[in-house]
Protein backbone atom coordinates (compact mmCIF):
# COMPACT_ATOMS: atom_id res chain seq x y z
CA UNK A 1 108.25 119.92 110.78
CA UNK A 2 108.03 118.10 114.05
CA UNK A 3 106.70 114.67 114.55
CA UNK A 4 106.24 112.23 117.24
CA UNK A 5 108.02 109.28 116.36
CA UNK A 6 104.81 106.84 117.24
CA UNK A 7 102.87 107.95 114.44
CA UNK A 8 105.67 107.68 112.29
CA UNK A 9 104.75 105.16 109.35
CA UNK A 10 108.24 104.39 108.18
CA UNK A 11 109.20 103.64 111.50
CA UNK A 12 108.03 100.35 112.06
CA UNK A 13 108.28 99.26 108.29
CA UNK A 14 111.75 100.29 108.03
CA UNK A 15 113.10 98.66 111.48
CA UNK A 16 111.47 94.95 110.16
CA UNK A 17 108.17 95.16 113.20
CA UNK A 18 105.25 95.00 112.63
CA UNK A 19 104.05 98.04 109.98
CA UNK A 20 101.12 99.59 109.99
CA UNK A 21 101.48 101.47 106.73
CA UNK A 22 103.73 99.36 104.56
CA UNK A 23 103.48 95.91 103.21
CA UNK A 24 105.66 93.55 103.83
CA UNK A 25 105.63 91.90 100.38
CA UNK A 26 106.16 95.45 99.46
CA UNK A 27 109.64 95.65 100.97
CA UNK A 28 112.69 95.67 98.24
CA UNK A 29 115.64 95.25 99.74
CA UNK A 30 117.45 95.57 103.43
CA UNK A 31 120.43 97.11 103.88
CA UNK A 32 121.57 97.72 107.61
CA UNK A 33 120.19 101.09 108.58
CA UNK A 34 117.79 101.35 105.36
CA UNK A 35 114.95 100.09 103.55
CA UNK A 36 113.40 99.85 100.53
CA UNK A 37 109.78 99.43 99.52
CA UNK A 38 107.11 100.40 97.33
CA UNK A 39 104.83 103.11 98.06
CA UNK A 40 101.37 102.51 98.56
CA UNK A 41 100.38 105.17 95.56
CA UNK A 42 103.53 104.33 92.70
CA UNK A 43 103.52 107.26 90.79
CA UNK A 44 105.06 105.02 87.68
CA UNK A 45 106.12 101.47 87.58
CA UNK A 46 109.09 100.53 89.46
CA UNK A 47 108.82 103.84 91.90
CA UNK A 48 110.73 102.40 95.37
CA UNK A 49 110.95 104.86 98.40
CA UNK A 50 114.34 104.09 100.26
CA UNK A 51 114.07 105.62 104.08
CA UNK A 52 116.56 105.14 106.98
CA UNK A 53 115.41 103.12 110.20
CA UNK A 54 117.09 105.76 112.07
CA UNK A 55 113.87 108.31 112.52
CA UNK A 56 115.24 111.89 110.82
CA UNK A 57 112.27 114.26 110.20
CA UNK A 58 114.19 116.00 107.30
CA UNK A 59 117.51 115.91 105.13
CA UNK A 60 119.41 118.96 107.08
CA UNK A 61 118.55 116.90 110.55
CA UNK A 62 121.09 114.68 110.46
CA UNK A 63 122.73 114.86 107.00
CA UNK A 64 125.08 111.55 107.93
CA UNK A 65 122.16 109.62 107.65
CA UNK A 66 120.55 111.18 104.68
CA UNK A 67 123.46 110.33 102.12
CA UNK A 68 123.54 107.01 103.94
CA UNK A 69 119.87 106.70 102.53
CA UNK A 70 121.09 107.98 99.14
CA UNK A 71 123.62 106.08 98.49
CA UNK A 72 121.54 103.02 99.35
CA UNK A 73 118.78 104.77 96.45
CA UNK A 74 121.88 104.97 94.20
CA UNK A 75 123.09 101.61 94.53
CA UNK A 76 119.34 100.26 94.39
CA UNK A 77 118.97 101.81 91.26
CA UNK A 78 122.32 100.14 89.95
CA UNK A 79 121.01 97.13 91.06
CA UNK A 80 117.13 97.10 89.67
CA UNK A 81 119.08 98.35 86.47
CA UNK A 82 117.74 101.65 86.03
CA UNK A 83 120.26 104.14 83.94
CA UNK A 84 117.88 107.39 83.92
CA UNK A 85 115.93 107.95 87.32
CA UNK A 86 114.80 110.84 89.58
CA UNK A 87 116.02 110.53 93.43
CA UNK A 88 114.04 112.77 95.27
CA UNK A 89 113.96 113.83 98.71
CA UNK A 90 111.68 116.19 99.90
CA UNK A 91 112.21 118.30 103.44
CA UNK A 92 109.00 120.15 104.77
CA UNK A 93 105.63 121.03 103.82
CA UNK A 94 106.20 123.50 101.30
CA UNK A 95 108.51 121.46 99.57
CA UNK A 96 105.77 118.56 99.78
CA UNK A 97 106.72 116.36 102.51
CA UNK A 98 103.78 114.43 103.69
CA UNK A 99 105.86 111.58 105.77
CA UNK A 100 107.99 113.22 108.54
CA UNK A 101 111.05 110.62 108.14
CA UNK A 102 113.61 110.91 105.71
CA UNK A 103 113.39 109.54 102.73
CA UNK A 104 114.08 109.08 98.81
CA UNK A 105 111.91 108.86 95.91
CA UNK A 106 113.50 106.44 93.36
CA UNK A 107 111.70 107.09 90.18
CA UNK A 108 112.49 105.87 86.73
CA UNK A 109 112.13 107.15 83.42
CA UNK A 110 111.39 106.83 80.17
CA UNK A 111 111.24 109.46 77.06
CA UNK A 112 107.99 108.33 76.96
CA UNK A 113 106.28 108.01 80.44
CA UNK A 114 104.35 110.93 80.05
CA UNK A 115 105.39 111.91 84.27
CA UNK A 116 106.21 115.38 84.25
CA UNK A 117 108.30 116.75 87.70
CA UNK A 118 106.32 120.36 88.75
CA UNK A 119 109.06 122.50 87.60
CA UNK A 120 109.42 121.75 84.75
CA UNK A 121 108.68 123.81 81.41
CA UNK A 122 105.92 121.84 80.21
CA UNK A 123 104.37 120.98 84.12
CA UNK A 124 104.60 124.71 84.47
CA UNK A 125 102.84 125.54 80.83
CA UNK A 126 99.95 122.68 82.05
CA UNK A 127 99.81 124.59 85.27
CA UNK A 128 99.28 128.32 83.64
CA UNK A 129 96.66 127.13 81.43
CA UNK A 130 94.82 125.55 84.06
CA UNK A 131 95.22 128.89 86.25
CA UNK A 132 94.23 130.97 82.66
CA UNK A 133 90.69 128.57 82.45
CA UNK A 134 90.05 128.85 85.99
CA UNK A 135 89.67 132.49 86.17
């Protein structure tokens, strides 16, 4: 996945400009070469994306700044007091990688928050069924 770094939406959100794709009031927290913020389209309450200012298209790209980005997610988490989370990162378009910047997914959880990840048994059970009434 190749990008040009002025249509990059992270980009100017993550580096403190002006951004065209993230609110400011939506920002979390700073750290030096990373920020946090809330996604336009939170999949559950409290769901943060944490992405590096430094533009990296994917995680194998420059895999210093990737944990740098993690850790940050980690220590967020820590922080906003969250004890069972997903951190996701996803690196291409078959993996489902819609931004072309770096960047984590931090997700909590609950027993009970009814958000299924695709792989799972049950997500692929919905997924079969839907397949099986389609055809």
């Amino acid at each position: 996945m190749t990008s040009d770094l002025r249509f990059c939406p992270f980009c100017p959100a993550s580096a403190g400009g002006d951004p065209s794709e993230v609110d400011p009031a939506d920002i979390v927290r700073r750290w030096p070469a990373a920020t946090a913020f809330h996604p336009r389209r939170r999949i559950i309450p409290g769901h943060v994306i944490v992405a590096p200012h430094a533009h990296v298209e994917s995680g194998h790209r420059d895999p210093v700044v990737t944990g740098y980005a993690a850790a940050c997610a980690a220590e967020l988490a820590d922080q906003l007091g969250y004890r069972e989370y997903n951190l996701i990162q996803s690196s291409g378009r078959s993996a489902t990688q819609t931004v072309p910047h770096i960047h984590w997914h931090l997700v909590p959880r609950s027993p009970d928050d009814g958000l299924p990840l695709p792989w799972t048994p049950s997500q692929q059970r919905e997924q079969a069924e839907r397949t099986e009434a389609a055809a």
